[in-house]
Each structure stands twice: as C-alpha cells, then as structure tokens.
N, C-alpha and C. Protein backbone atom coordinates (compact mmCIF):
# COMPACT_ATOMS: atom_id res chain seq x y z
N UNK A 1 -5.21 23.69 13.19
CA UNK A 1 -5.20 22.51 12.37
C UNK A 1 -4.99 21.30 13.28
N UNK A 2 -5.55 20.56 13.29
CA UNK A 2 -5.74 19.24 13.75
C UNK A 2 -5.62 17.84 12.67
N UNK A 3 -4.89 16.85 13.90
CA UNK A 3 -4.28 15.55 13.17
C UNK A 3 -5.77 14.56 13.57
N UNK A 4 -6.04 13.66 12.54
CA UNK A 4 -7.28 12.65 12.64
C UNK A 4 -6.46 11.47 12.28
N UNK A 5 -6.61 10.59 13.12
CA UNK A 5 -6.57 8.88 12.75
C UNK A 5 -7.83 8.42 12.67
N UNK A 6 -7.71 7.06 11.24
CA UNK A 6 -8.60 6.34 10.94
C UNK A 6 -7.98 4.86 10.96
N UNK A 7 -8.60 3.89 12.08
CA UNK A 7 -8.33 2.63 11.95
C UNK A 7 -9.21 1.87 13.26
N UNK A 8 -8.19 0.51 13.18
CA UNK A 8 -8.64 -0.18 14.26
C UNK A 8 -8.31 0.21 15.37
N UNK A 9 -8.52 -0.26 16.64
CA UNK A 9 -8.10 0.67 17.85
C UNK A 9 -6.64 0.20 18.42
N UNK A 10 -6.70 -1.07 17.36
CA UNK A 10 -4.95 -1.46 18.18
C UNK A 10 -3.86 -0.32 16.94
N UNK A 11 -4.74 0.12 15.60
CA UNK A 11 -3.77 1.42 15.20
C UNK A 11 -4.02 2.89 15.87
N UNK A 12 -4.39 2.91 16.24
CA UNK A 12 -5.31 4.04 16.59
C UNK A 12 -4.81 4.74 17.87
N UNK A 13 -4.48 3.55 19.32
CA UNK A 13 -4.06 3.66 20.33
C UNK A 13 -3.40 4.50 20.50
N UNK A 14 -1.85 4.09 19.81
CA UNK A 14 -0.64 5.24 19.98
C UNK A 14 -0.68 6.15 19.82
N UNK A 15 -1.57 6.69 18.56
CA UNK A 15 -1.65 8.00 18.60
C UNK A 15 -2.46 8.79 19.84
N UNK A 16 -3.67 8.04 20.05
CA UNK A 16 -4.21 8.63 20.94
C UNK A 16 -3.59 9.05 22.46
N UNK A 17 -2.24 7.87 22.42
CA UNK A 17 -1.87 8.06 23.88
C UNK A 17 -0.72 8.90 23.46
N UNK A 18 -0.26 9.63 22.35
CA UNK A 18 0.38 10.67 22.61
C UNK A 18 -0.60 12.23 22.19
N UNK A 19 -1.88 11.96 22.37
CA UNK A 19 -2.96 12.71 22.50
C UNK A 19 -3.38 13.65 20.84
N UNK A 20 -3.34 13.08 20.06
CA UNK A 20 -4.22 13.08 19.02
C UNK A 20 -5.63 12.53 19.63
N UNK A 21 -6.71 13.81 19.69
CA UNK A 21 -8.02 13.41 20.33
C UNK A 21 -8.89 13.08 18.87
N UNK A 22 -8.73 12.97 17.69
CA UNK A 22 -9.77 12.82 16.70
C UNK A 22 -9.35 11.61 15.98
N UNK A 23 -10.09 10.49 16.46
CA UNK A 23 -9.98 9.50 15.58
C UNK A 23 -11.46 8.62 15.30
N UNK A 24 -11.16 8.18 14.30
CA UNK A 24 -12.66 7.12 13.72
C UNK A 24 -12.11 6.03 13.59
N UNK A 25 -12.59 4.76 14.36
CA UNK A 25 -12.68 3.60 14.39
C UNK A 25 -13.14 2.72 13.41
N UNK A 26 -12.23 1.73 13.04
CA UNK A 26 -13.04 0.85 11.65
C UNK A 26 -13.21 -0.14 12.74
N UNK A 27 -14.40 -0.93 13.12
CA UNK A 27 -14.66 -2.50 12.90
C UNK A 27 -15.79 -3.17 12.42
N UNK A 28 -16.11 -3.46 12.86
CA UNK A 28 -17.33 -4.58 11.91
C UNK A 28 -18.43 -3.46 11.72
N UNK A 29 -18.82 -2.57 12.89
CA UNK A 29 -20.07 -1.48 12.88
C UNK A 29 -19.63 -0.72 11.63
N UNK A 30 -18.36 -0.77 12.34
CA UNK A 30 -17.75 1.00 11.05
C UNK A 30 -16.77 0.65 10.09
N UNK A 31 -17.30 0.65 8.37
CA UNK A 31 -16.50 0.68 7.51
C UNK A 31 -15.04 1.58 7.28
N UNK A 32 -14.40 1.18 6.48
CA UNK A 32 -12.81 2.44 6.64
C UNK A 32 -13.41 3.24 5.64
N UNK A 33 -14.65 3.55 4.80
CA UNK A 33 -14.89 4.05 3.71
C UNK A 33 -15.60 5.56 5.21
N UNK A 34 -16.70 4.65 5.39
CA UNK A 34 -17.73 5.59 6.70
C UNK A 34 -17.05 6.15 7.59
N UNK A 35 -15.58 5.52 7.85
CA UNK A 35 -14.65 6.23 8.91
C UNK A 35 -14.31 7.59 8.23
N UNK A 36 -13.76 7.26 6.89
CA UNK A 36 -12.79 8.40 6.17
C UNK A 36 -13.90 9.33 5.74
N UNK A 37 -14.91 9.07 5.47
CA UNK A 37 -15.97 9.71 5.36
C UNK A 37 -16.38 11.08 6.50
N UNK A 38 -16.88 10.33 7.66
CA UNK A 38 -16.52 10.93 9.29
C UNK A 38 -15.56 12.11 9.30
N UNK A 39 -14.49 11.22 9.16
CA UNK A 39 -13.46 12.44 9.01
C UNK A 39 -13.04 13.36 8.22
N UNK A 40 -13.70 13.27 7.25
CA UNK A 40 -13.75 14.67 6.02
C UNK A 40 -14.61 15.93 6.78
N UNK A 41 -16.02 15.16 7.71
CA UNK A 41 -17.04 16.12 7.83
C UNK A 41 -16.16 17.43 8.86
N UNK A 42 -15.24 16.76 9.47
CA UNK A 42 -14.06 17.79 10.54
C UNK A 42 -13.28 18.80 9.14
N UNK A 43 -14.14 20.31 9.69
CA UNK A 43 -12.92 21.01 9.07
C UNK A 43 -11.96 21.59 9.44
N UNK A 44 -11.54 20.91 10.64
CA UNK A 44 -10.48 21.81 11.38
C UNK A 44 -9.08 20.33 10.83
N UNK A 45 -9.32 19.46 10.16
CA UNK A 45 -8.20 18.43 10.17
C UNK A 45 -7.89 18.98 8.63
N UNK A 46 -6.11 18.93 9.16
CA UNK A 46 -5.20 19.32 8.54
C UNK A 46 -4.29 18.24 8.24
N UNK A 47 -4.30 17.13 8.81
CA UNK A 47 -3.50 15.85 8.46
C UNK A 47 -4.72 14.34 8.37
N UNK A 48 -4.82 13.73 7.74
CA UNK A 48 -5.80 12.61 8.39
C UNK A 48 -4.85 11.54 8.07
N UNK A 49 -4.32 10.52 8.73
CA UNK A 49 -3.46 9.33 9.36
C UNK A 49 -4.39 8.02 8.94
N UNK A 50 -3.91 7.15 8.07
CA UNK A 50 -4.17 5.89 7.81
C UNK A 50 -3.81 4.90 7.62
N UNK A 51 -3.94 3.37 7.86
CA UNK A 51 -3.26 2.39 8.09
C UNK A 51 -3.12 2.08 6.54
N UNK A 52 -2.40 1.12 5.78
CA UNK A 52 -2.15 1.59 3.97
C UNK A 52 -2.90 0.25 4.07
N UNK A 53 -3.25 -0.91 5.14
CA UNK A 53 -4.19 -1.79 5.08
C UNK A 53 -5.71 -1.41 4.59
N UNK A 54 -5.78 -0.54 5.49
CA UNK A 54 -7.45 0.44 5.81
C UNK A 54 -7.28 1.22 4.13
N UNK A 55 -6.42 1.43 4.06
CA UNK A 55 -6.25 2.52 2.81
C UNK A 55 -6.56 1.45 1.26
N UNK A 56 -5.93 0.23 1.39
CA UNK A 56 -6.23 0.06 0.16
C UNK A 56 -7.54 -0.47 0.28
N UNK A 57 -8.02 -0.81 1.13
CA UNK A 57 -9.89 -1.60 1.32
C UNK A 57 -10.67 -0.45 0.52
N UNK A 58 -10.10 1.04 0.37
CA UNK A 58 -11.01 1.89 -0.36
C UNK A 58 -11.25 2.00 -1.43
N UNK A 59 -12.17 2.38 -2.55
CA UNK A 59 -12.36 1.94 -3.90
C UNK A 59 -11.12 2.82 -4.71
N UNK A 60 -10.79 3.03 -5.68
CA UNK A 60 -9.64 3.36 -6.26
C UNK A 60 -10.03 4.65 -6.35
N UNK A 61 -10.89 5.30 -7.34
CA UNK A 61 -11.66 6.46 -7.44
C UNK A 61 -11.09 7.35 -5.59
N UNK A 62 -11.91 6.86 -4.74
CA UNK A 62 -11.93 7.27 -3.96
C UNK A 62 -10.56 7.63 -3.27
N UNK A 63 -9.86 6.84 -3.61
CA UNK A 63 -7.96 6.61 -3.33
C UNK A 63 -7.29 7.93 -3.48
N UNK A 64 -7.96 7.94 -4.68
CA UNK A 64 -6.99 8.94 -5.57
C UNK A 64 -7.52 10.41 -5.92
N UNK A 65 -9.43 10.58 -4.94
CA UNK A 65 -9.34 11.91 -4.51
C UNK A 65 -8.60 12.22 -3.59
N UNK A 66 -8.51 11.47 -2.31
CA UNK A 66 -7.81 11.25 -1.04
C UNK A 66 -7.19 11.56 -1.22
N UNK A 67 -5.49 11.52 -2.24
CA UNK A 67 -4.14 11.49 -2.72
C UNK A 67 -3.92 12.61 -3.17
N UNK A 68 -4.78 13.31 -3.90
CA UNK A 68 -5.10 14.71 -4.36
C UNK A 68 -5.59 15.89 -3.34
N UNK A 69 -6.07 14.84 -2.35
CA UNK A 69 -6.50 15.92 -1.23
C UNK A 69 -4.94 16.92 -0.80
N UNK A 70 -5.50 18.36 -0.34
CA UNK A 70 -4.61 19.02 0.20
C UNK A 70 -5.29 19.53 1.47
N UNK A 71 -6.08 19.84 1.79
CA UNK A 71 -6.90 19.44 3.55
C UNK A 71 -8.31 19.03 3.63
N UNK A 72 -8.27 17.95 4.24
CA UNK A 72 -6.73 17.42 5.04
C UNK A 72 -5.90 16.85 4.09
N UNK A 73 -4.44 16.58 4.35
CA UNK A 73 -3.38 15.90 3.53
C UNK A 73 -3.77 14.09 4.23
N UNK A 74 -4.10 13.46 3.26
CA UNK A 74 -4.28 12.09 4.01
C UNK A 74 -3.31 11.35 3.41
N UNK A 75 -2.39 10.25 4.31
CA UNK A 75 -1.34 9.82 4.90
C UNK A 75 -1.42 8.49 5.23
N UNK A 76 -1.33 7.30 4.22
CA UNK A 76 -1.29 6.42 4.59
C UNK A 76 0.09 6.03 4.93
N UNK A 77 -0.13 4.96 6.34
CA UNK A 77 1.44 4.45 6.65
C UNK A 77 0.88 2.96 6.87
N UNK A 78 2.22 2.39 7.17
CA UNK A 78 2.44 1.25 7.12
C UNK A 78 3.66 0.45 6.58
N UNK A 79 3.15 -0.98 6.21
CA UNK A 79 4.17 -1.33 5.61
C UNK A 79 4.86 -0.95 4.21
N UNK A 80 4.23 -0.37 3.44
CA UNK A 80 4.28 0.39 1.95
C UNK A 80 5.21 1.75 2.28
N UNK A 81 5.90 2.16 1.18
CA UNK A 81 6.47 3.57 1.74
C UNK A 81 5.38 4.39 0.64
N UNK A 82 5.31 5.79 0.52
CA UNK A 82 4.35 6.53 0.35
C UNK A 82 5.89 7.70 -0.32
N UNK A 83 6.26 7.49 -1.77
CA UNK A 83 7.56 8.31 -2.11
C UNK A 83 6.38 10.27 -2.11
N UNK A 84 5.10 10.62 -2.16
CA UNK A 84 4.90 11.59 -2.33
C UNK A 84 4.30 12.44 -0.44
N UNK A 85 4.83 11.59 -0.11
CA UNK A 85 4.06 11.74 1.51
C UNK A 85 4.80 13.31 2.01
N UNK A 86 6.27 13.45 1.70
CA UNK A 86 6.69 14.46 2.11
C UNK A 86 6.07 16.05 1.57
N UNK A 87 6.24 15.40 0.62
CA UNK A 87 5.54 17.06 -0.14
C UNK A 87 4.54 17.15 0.05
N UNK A 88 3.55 16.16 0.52
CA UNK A 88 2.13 16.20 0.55
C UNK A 88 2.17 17.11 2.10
N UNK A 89 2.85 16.61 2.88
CA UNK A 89 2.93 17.07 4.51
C UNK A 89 3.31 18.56 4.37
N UNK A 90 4.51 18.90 3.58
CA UNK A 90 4.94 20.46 3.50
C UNK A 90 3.34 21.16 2.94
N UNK A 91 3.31 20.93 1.59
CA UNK A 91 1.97 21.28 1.43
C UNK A 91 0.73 21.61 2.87
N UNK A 92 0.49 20.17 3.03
CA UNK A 92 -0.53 20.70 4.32
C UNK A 92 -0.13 21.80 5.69
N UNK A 93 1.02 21.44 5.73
CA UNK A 93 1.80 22.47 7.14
C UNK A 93 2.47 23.68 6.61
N UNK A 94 2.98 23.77 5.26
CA UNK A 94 3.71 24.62 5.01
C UNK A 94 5.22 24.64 5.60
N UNK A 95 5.35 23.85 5.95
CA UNK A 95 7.05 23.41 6.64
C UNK A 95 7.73 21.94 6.07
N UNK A 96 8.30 21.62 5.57
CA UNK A 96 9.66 20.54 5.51
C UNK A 96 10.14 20.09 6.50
N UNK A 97 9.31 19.07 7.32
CA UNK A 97 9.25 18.70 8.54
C UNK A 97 11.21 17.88 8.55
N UNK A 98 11.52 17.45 6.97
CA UNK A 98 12.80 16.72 7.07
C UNK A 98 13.77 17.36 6.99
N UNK A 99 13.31 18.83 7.24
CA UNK A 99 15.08 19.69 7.10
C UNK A 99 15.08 20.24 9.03
C-alpha cells in the first residue's frame, strides 16, 4: 500500500522529501479534479493526501465519493480539522495509528 499526494509543489515537497514517491501536481496545466483523478488510476494507493484548499475546489458530488472512499482513504489536511479522518485511516491501515 502506498501514500499519494495531490497539490501544488510547495504542498507536495515535504512529503516528497520524506520520500512519498507518488504525487500529482495541480497548476495551471493540471486541475485538482485531473490530479485526483490521476490518482485513483494507482491501485496500489492506500492513503491519498490533500490540501482541504485543493479539496474544496472539487465539485461536492465528487467530495463526498472521495469521503466515502475506503481505498484509497483520501485525507484532506490543512487548516480545517477533518473530526472523521481517524477512523477513516484505521479503516484504510487497519491500525489506530493514535493508540
């Protein structure tokens, strides 16, 4: 199972430099819809990572398959807190990363 980020490259960076190799880039070429898109076609991702900026630009419909998704478990962060993010993560890993 593999972790995917979707964003700009100044979100994107950190992860990559602690070596998460799968990420899709949003900028002007690439929509966050065509990114998250991208990253569905990976079936080895088990987490997909999103900025809750990038996240709300997506149509609602689409939000709230995302939210329902169980793989990958997609994960918006940011400034917003996300109260179902934990269970969503046990779900995808099968572990309670907070105990």
């Amino acid at each position: 199972m593999e972790i995917g980020v979707v964003g700009d490259d100044l979100f994107t960076i950190g992860f990559r430099l602690v070596g998460i190799e799968k990420w899709y880039n949003v900028n002007e070429d690439n929509t966050v819809d065509s990114a998250v898109r991208e990253a569905l076609e990976n079936k080895d991702l088990g987490i997909l990572v999103i900025h809750d900026k990038d996240w709300n630009k997506l149509e609602a419909s689409f939000r709230k398959k995302l939210s329902n998704s169980v793989k990958p478990t997609v994960i918006a962060i940011g400034s917003e807190v996300d109260e179902g993010l934990r269970d969503r993560i046990k779900t995808a890993i099968g572990v309670d990363l907070w105990n």
